[in-house]
Protein backbone atom coordinates (compact mmCIF):
# COMPACT_ATOMS: atom_id res chain seq x y z
CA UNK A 1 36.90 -25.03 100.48
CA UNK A 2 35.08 -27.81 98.54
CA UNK A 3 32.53 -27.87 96.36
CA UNK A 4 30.52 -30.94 94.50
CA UNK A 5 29.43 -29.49 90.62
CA UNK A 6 26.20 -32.09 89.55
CA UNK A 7 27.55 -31.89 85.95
CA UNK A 8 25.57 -34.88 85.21
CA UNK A 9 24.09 -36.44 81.80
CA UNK A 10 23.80 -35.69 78.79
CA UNK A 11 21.42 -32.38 78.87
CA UNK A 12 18.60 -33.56 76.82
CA UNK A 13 17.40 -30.31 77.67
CA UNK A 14 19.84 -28.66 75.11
CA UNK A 15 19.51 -30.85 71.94
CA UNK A 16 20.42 -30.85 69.47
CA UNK A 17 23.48 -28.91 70.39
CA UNK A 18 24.77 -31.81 73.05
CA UNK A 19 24.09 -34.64 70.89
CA UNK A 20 28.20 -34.87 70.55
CA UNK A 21 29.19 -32.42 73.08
CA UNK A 22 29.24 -32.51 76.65
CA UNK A 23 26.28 -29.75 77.87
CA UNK A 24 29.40 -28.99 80.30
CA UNK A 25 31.69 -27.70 77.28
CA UNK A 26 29.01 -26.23 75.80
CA UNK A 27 30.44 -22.37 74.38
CA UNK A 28 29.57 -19.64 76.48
CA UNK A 29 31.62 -16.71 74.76
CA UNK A 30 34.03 -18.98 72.84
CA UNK A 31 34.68 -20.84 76.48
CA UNK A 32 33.27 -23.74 77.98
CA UNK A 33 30.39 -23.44 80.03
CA UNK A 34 32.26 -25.15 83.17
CA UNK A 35 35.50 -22.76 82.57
CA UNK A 36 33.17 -20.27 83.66
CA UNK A 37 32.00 -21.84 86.64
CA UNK A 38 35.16 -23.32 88.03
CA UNK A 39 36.89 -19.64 87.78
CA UNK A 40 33.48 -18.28 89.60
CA UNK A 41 34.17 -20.85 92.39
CA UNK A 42 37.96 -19.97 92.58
CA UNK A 43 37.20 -16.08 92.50
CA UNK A 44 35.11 -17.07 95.66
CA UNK A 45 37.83 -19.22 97.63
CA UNK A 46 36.60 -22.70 96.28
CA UNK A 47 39.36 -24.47 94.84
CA UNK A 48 39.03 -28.20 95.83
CA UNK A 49 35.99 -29.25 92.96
CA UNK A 50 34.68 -32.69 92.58
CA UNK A 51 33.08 -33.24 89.29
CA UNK A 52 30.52 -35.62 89.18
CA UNK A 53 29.72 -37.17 86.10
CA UNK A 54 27.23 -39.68 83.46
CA UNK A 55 28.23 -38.90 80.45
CA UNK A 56 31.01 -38.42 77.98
CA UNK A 57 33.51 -38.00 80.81
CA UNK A 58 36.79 -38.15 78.83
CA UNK A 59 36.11 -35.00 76.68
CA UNK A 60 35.83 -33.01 80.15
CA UNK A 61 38.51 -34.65 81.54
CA UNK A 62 41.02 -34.30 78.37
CA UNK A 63 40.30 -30.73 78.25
CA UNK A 64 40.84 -29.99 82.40
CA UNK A 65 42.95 -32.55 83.53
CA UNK A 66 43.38 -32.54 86.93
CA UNK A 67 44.79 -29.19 87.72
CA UNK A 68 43.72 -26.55 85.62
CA UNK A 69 42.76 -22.90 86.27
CA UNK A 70 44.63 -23.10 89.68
CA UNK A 71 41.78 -25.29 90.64
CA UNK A 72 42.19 -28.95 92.33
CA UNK A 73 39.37 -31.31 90.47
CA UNK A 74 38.35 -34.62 91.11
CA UNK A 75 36.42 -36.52 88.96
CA UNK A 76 33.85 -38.95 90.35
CA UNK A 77 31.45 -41.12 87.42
CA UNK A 78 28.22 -43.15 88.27
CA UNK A 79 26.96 -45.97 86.38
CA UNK A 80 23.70 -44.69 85.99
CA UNK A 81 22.00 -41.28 86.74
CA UNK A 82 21.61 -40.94 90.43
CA UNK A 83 19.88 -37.71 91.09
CA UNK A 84 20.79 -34.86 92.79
CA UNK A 85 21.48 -36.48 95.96
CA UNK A 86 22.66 -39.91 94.92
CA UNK A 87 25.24 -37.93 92.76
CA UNK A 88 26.61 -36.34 96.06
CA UNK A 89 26.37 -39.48 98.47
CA UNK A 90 28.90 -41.57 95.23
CA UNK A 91 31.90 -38.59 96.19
CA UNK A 92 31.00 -38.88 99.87
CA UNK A 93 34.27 -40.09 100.67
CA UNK A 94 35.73 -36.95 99.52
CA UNK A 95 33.33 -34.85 101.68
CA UNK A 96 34.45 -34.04 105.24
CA UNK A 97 33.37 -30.63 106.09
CA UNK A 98 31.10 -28.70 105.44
CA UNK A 99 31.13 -28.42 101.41
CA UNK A 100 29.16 -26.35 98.47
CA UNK A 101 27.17 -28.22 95.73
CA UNK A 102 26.02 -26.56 92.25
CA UNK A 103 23.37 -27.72 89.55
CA UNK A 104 25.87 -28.10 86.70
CA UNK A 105 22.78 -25.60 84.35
CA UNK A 106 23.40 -23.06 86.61
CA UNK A 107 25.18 -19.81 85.48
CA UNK A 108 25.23 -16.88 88.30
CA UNK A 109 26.88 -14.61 90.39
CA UNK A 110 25.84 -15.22 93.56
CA UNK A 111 28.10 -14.22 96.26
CA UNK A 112 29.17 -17.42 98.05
CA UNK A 113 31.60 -16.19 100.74
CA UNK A 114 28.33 -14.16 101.86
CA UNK A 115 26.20 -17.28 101.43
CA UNK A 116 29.01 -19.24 103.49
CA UNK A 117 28.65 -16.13 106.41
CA UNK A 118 25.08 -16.87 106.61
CA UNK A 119 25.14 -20.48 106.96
CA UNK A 120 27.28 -20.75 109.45
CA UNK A 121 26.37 -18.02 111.60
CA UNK A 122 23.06 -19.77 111.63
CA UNK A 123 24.78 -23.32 112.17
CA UNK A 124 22.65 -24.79 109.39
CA UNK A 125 22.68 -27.96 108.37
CA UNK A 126 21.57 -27.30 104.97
CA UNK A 127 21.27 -23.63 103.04
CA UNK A 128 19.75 -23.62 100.13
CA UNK A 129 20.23 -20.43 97.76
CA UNK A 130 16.76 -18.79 96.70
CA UNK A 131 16.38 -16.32 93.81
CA UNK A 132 13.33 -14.14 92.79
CA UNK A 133 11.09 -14.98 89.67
CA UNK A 134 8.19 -13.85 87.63
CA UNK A 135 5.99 -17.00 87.41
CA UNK A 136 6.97 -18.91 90.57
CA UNK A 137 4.44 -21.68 89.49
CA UNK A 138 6.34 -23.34 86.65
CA UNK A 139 9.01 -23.99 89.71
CA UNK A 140 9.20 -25.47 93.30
CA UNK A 141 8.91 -22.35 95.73
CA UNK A 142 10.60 -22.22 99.44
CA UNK A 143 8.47 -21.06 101.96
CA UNK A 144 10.82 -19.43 104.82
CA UNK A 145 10.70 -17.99 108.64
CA UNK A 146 12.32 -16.15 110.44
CA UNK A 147 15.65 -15.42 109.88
CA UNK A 148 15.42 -17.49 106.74
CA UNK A 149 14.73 -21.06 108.31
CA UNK A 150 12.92 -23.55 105.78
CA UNK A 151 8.85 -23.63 106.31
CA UNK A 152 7.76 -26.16 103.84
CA UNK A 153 8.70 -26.74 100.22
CA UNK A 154 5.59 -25.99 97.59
CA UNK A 155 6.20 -27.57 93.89
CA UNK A 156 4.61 -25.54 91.16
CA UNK A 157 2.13 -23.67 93.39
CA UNK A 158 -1.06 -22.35 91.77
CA UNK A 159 -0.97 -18.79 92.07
CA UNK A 160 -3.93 -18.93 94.74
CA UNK A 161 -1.47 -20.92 96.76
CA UNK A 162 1.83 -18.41 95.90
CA UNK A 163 2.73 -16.62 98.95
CA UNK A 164 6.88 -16.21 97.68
CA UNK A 165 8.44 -15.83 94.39
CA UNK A 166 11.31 -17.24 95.69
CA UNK A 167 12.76 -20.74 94.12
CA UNK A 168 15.40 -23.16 94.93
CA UNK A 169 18.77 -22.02 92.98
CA UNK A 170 20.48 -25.04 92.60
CA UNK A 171 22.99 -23.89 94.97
CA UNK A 172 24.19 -25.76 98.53
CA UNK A 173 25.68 -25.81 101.21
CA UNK A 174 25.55 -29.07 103.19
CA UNK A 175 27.17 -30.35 106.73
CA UNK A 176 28.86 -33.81 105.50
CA UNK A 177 26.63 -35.45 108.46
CA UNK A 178 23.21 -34.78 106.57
CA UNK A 179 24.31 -37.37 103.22
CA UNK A 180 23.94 -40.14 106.29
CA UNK A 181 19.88 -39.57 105.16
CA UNK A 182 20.75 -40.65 101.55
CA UNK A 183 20.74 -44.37 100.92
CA UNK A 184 24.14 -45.26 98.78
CA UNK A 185 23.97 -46.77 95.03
CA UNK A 186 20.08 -45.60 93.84
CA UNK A 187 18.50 -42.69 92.62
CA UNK A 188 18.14 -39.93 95.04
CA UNK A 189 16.63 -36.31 95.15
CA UNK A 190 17.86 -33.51 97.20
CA UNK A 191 14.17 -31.64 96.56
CA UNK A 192 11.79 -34.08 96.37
CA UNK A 193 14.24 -36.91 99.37
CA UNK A 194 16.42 -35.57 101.60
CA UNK A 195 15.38 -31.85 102.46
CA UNK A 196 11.66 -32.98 102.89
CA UNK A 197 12.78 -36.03 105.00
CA UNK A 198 15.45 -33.35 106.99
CA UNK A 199 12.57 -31.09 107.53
CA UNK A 200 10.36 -33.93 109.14
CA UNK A 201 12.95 -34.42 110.98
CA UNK A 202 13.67 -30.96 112.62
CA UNK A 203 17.03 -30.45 111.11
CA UNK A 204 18.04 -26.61 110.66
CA UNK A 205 17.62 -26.10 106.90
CA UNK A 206 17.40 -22.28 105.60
CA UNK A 207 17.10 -20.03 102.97
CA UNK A 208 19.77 -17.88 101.49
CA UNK A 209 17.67 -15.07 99.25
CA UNK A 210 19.57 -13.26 96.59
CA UNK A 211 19.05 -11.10 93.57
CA UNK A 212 22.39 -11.93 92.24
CA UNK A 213 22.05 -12.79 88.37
CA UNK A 214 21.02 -16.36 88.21
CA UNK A 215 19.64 -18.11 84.53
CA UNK A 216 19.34 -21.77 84.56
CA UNK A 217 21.13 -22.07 81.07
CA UNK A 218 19.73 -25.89 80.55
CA UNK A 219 17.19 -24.81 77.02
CA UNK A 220 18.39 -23.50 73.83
CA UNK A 221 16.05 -20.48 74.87
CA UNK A 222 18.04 -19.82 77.82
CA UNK A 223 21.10 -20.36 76.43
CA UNK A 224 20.91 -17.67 73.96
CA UNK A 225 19.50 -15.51 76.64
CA UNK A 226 22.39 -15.92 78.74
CA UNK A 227 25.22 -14.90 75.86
CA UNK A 228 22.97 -11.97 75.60
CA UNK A 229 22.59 -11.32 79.10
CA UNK A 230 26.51 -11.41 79.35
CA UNK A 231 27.37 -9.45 76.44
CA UNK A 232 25.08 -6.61 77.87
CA UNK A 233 26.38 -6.53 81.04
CA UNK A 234 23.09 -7.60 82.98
CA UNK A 235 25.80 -10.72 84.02
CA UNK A 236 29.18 -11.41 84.88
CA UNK A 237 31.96 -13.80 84.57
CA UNK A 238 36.16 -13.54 85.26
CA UNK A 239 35.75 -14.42 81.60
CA UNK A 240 34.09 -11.51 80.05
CA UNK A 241 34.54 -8.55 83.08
CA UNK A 242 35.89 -6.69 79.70
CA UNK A 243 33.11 -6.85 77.90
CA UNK A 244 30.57 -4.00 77.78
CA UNK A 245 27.52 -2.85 75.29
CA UNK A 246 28.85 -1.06 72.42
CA UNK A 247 32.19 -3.15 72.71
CA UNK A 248 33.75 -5.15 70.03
CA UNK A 249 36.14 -7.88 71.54
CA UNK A 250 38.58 -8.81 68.18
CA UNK A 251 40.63 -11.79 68.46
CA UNK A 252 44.09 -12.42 66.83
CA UNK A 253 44.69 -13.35 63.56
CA UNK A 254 40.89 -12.56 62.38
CA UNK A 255 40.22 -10.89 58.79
CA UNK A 256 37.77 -8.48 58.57
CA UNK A 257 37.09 -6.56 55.25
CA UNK A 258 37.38 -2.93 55.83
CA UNK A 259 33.89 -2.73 54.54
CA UNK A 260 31.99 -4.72 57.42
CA UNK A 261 29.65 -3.03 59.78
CA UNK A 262 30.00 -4.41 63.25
CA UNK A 263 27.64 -2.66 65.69
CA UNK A 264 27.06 -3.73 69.45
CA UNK A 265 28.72 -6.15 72.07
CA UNK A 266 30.17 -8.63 69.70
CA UNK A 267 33.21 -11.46 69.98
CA UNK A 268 34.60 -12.53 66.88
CA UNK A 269 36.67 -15.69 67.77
CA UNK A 270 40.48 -16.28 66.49
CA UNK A 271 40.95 -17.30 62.79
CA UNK A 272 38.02 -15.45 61.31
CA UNK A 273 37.44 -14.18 58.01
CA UNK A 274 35.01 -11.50 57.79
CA UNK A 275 33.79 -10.53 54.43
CA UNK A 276 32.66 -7.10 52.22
CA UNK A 277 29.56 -6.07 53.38
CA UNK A 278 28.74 -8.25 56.24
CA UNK A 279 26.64 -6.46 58.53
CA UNK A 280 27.14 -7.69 62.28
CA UNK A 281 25.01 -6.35 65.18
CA UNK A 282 25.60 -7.35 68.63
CA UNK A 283 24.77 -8.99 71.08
CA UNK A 284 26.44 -11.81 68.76
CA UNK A 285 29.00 -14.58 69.15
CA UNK A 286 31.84 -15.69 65.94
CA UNK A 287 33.43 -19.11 66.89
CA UNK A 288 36.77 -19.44 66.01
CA UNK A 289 37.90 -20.39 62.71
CA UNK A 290 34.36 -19.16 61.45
CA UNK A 291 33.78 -17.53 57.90
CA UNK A 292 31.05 -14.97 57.12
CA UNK A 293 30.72 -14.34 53.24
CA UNK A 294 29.69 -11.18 51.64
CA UNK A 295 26.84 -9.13 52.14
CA UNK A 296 25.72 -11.59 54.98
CA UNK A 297 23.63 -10.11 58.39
CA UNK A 298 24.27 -11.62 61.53
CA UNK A 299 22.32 -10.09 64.76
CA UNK A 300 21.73 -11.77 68.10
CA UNK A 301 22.93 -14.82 67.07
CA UNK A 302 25.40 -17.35 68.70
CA UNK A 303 27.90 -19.25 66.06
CA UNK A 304 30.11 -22.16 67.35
CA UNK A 305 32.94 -22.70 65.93
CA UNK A 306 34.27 -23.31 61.90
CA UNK A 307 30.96 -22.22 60.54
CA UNK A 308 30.00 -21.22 57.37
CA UNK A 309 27.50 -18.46 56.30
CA UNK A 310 27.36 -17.85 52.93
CA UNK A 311 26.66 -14.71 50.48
CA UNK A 312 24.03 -12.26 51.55
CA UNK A 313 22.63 -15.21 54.16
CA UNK A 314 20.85 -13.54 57.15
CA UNK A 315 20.90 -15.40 60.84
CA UNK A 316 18.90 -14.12 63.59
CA UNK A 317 18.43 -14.71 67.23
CA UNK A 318 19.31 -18.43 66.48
CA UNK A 319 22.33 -20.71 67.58
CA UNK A 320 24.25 -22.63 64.68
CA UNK A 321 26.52 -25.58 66.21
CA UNK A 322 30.27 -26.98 64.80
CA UNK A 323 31.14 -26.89 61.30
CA UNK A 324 27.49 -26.15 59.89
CA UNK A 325 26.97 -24.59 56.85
CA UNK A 326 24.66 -22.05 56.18
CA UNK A 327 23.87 -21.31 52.35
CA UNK A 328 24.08 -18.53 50.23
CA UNK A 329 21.00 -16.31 50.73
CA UNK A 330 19.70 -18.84 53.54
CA UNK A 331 17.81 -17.63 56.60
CA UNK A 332 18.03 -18.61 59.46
CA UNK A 333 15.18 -16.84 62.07
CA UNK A 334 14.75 -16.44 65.85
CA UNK A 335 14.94 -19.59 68.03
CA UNK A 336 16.36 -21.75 65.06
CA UNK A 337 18.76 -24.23 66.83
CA UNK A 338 21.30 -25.98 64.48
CA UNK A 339 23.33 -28.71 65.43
CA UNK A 340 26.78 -30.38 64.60
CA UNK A 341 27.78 -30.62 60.98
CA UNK A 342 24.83 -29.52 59.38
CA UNK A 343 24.39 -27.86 55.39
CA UNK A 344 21.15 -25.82 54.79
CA UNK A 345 21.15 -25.49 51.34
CA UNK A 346 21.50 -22.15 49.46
CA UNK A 347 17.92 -20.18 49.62
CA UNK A 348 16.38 -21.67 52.35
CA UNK A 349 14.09 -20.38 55.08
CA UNK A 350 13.67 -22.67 58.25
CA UNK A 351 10.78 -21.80 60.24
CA UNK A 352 10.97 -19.96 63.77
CA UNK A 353 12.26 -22.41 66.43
CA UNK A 354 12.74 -25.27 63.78
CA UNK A 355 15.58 -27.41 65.31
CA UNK A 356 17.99 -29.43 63.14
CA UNK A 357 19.83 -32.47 64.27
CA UNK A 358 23.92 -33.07 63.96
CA UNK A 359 25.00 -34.30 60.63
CA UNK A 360 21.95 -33.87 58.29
CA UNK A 361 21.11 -31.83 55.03
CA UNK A 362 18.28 -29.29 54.74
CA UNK A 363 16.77 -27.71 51.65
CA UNK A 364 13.75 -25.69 52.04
């Protein structure tokens, strides 16, 4: 079975943390994101995956190669962004049956062999995977029949017009025949193009519900909330099926003074050093090579790896990027994003959600 993953640009969504990296090989758990994703797909009997790509393609493709994971991948670049749809119709040639395609944000455990069932028992020509949310007007709803057959697509409904909480997932299945509807070489939509234009046209499009975990992981916000999701077991992944609340995962070759408190879900990546006193409360994520001086607190946060806290430093619900270094008695509160290769200075005290751009100096 194939599938197409939209990997895509450069995720302006998650800056600062993608200004160098791929949002792709972004760390989810000390792995990159699309290691995840490609071992979901092959867990589900997808092991043909083209990967179609904008942006920084040789740091995917030097980590993956072509065969990796037991997984066949093909890797297909455009020029310039093409959409959704436009990204599909460039592998086209690769595409002769009946094929899966995934939002490259998308983290979830959907079950796809039951999403493949439906489809073709209904001999759709397009499914589209729905999930249930709170506030179904910050998103585009699908309206369904029937048996799940596509109404009408509503983007960001008032809630006077809401009559489902159900939104598009960013997850496909499409009969090669329907990419005839997308014109080759431009910029081309799947929502807002070709399943409006199928529906004019009659073509059997439905609606595969589900209340399978599903975060779209493209915002620092969500980010963090999916390591925490995972780490507390409200998610899954053939990554982290070991990991439960209360559990500490240690990796080899990490040093961690006798004295450290370490309470909750928490990985601590290889090549640690943990000092006296550190006080570490899950859910939380050590990079590798990382080094937490004394008397430092750590809780809810997500470190990348080689980073720096120093002495009696506290970090909170926040996400510190590659090789940063965070100064003695520093703090660093909730929703503070910190790219690449960045110092804080010892003592200071960024505001909440303060974001701080790759390779700069801050002293507060």
């Amino acid at each position: 079975m194939k599938a197409v993953i939209l990997v895509g640009g450069e995720g302006t969504r998650l800056r600062p943390l993608t200004c160098n990296t791929h949002k792709a090989m972004v760390p989810v758990l000390n792995k990159p994101f699309l290691e995840h994703m490609l071992l979901y797909l092959k867990r589900h009997g997808i092991d043909d995956i083209i990967l179609a790509l904008c942006y920084l393609p040789e740091c995917i493709r030097s980590y993956f190669g072509d065969t990796r994971l037991g997984v066949k991948l093909t890797y297909v670049m455009e020029e310039s962004p093409l959409g959704t749809g436009g990204a599909v119709k460039n592998a086209q040639r690769y595409l002769d049956d009946v094929f899966f395609v995934f939002n490259g944000d998308i983290f979830t455990d959907v079950d796809l062999q039951a999403m493949l069932s439906f489809h073709l028992q209904r001999k759709a020509k397009v499914s589209i995977a729905l999930t249930p949310v709170e506030n179904p007007t910050a998103y585009g709803v699908v309206e369904t029949r029937t048996q799940g057959r596509v109404k009408c697509f509503v983007e960001k409904p008032s809630w006077q017009e809401v009559t489902t909480n159900l939104i598009n997932a960013g997850i496909y299945i499409l009969d090669p025949e329907v990419l005839g509807e997308i014109p080759p070489h431009i910029p081309f939509m799947f929502e807002h193009h070709l399943f409006p234009k199928l529906l004019d046209k009659g073509v059997p499009i439905y609606g595969y519900p589900s209340d399978a975990y599903w975060i779209d992981m493209g915002t620092p916000e969500k980010y963090l909330q999916l390591h925490h999701d995972l780490l507390q077991g409200k998610g899954t992944s053939p990554l982290c099926q070991e990991i439960k609340d209360k559990e500490i995962t240690r990796r080899a070759q990490s040093l961690i003074h006798p004295t450290a408190e370490i309470e909750g879900a928490v990985i601590i990546g290889s090549g640690c050093r943990i000092g006296s006193g550190v006080r570490i409360k899950g859910p939380t994520v050590i990079g590798e090579g990382s080094k937490i001086l004394e008397q430092a607190t750590i809780e809810g946060a997500i470190l990348w790896h080689n980073v720096q806290v120093g002495q009696q430093a506290t970090l909170k619900d926040c996400i510190v990027g590659d090789n940063s270094f965070i100064g003695d008695h520093s703090f660093i509160p909730m929703g503070a994003v910190i790219g690449d290769n960045v110092t804080i200075a010892q003592r200071s005290q960024l505001p909440p959600g303060n974001k701080v751009w790759p390779n700069t100096k801050v002293t507060l």
